[in-house]
Protein backbone atom coordinates (compact mmCIF):
# COMPACT_ATOMS: atom_id res chain seq x y z
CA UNK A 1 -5.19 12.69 36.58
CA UNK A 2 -3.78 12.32 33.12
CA UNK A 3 -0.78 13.55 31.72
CA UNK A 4 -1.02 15.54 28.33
CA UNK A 5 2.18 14.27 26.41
CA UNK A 6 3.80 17.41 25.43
CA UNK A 7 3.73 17.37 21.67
CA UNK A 8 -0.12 17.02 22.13
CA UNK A 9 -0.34 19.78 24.20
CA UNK A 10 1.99 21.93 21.45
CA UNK A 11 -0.77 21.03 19.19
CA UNK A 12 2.17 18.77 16.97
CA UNK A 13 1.32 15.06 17.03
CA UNK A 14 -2.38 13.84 17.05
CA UNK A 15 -1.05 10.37 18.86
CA UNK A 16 -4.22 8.32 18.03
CA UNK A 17 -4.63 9.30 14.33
CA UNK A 18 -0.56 8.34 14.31
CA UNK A 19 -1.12 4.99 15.38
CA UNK A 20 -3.84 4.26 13.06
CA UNK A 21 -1.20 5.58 10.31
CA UNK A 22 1.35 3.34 11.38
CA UNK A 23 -1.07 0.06 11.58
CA UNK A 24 -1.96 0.50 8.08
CA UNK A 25 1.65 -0.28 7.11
CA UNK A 26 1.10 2.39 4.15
CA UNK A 27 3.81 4.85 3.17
CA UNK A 28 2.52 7.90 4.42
CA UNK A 29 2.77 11.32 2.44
CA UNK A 30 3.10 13.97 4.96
CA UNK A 31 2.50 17.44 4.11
CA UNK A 32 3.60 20.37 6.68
CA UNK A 33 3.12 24.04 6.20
CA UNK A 34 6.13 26.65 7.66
CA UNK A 35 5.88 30.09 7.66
CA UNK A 36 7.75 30.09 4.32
CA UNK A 37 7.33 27.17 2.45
CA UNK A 38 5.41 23.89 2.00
CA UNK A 39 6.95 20.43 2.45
CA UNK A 40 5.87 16.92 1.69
CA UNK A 41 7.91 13.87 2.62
CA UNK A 42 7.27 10.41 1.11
CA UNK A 43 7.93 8.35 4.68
CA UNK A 44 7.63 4.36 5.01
CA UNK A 45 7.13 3.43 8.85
CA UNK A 46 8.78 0.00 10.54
CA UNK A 47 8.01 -0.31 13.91
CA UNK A 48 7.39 3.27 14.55
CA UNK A 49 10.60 4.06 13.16
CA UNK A 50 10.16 6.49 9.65
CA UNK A 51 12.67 6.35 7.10
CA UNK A 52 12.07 9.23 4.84
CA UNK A 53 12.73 7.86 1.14
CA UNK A 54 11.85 11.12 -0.63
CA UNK A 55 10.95 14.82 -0.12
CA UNK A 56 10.73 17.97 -1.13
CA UNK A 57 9.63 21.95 -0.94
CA UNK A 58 7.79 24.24 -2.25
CA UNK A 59 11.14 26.12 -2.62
CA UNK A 60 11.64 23.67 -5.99
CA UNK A 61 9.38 25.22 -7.83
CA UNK A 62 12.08 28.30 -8.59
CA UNK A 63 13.67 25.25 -11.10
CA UNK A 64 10.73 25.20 -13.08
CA UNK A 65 9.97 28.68 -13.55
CA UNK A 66 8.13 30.00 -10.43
CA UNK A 67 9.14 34.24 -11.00
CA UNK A 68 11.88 34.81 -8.16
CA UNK A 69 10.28 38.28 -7.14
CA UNK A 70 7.27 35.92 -5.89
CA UNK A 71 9.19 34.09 -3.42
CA UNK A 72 7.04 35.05 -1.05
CA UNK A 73 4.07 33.41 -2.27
CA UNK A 74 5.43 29.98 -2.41
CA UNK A 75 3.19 28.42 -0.17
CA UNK A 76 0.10 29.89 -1.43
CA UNK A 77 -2.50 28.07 -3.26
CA UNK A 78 -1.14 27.70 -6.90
CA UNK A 79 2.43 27.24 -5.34
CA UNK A 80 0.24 24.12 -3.68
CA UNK A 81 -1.11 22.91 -6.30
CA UNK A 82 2.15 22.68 -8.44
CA UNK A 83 3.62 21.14 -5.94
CA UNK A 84 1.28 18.36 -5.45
CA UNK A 85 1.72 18.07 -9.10
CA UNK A 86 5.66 17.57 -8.64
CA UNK A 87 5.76 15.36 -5.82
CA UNK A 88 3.59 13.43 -7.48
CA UNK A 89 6.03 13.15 -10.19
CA UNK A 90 8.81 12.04 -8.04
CA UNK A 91 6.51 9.23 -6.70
CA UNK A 92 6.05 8.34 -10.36
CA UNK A 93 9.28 8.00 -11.13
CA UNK A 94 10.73 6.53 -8.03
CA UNK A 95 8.16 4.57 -8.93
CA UNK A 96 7.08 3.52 -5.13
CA UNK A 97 3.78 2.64 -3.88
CA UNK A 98 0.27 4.86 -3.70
CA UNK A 99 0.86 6.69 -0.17
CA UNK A 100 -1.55 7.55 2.45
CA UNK A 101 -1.66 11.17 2.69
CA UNK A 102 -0.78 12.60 6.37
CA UNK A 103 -2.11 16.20 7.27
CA UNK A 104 -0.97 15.92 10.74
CA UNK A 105 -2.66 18.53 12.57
CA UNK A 106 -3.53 20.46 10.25
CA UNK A 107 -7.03 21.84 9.65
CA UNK A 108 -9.10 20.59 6.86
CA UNK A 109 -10.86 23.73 5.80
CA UNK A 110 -12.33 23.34 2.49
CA UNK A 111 -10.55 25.18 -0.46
CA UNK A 112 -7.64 25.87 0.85
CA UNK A 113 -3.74 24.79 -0.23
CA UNK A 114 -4.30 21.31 1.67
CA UNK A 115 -6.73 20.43 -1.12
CA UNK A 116 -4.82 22.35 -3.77
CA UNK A 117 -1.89 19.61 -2.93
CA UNK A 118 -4.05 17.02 -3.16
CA UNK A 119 -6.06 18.33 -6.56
CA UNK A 120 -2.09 18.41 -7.65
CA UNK A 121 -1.11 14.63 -6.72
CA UNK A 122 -4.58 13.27 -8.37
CA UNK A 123 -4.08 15.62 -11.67
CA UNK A 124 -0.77 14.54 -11.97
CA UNK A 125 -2.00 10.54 -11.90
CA UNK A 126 -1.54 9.89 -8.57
CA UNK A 127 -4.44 7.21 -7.15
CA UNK A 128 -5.86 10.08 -4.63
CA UNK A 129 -9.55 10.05 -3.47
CA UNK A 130 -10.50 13.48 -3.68
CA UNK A 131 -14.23 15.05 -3.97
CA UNK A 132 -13.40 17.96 -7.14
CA UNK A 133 -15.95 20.31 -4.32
CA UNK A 134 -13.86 20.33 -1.84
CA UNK A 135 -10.98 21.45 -3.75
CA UNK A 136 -10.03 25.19 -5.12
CA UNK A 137 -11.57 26.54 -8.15
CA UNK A 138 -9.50 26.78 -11.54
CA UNK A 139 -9.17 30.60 -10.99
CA UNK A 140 -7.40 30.17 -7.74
CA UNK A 141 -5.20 27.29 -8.80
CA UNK A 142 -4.16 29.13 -11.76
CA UNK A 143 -3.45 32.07 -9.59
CA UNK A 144 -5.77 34.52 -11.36
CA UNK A 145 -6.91 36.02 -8.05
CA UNK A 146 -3.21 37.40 -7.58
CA UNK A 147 -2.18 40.83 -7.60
CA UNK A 148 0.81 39.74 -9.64
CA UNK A 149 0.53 36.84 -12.04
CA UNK A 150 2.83 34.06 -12.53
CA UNK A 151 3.55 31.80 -15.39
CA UNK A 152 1.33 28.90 -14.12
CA UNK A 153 0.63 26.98 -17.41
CA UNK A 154 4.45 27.14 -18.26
CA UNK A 155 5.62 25.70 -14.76
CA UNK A 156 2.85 23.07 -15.30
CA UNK A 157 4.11 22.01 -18.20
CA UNK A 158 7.66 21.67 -17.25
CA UNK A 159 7.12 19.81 -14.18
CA UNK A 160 4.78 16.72 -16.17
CA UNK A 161 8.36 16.42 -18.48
């Protein structure tokens, strides 16, 4: 009988998607939601070992603008896709290599924040492969589905200085 390593049976590590991460001998770009905020770390992997050379959270966006009485909606979709947009940024201007983005085990359901971060990182200039119908629509990147709107163009615009 076989042994389920425990982070695979937590539902944490996918072990055989890792190792075909880690043979590519890419920089990864791993995105993780929490139950508050979104995080992406820029990671570069040597013999299984990851050095994290930059990261951030959605949390940043309060610098830029993001109203503080929303707090609690930054890790929804628009809070995604600026986000994408600013770690993109920081790639930019760390100037280090095109990643490989890593999901981990998260679900790829279409339209959802995953592919908000990702519209964010290719709109911002980043070299992502991303099908445009997989992604949210402008409405719900813009946050115009919210009960209470935020100042989405303005944050946009201070993040690309």
């Amino acid at each position: 009988m076989k042994v389920v390593k425990r982070r695979r049976k937590e539902a944490k590590t996918d072990y055989a998607k890792r190792i075909k991460l880690l043979k590519s001998n890419s920089p990864r770009l791993v995105f993780r939601k929490t139950n508050k905020y979104l995080i992406a770390q820029y990671v570069i992997s040597k013999e299984a070992k990851d050095e994290i050379k930059l990261g951030g959270n959605s949390k940043e966006l309060l610098k830029f603008g993001w109203p503080n009485e929303f707090k609690g909606s930054l890790k929804s979709i628009s809070a995604a896709y600026l986000f994408g947009s600013l770690m993109s940024k920081k790639i930019k201007d760390n100037k280090l290599e095109k990643p490989i983005i890593d999901f981990g085990m998260i679900k790829m359901i279409h339209k959802t924040k995953t592919y908000a971060f990702l519209k964010g990182l290719k709109d911002n200039g980043l070299d992502i492969s991303c099908d445009d119908k997989v992604c949210p629509d402008e409405n719900r990147l813009k946050g115009e589905h919210m009960k209470n709107k935020i100042p989405f163009e303005e944050i946009k615009l201070k993040i690309e200085k």
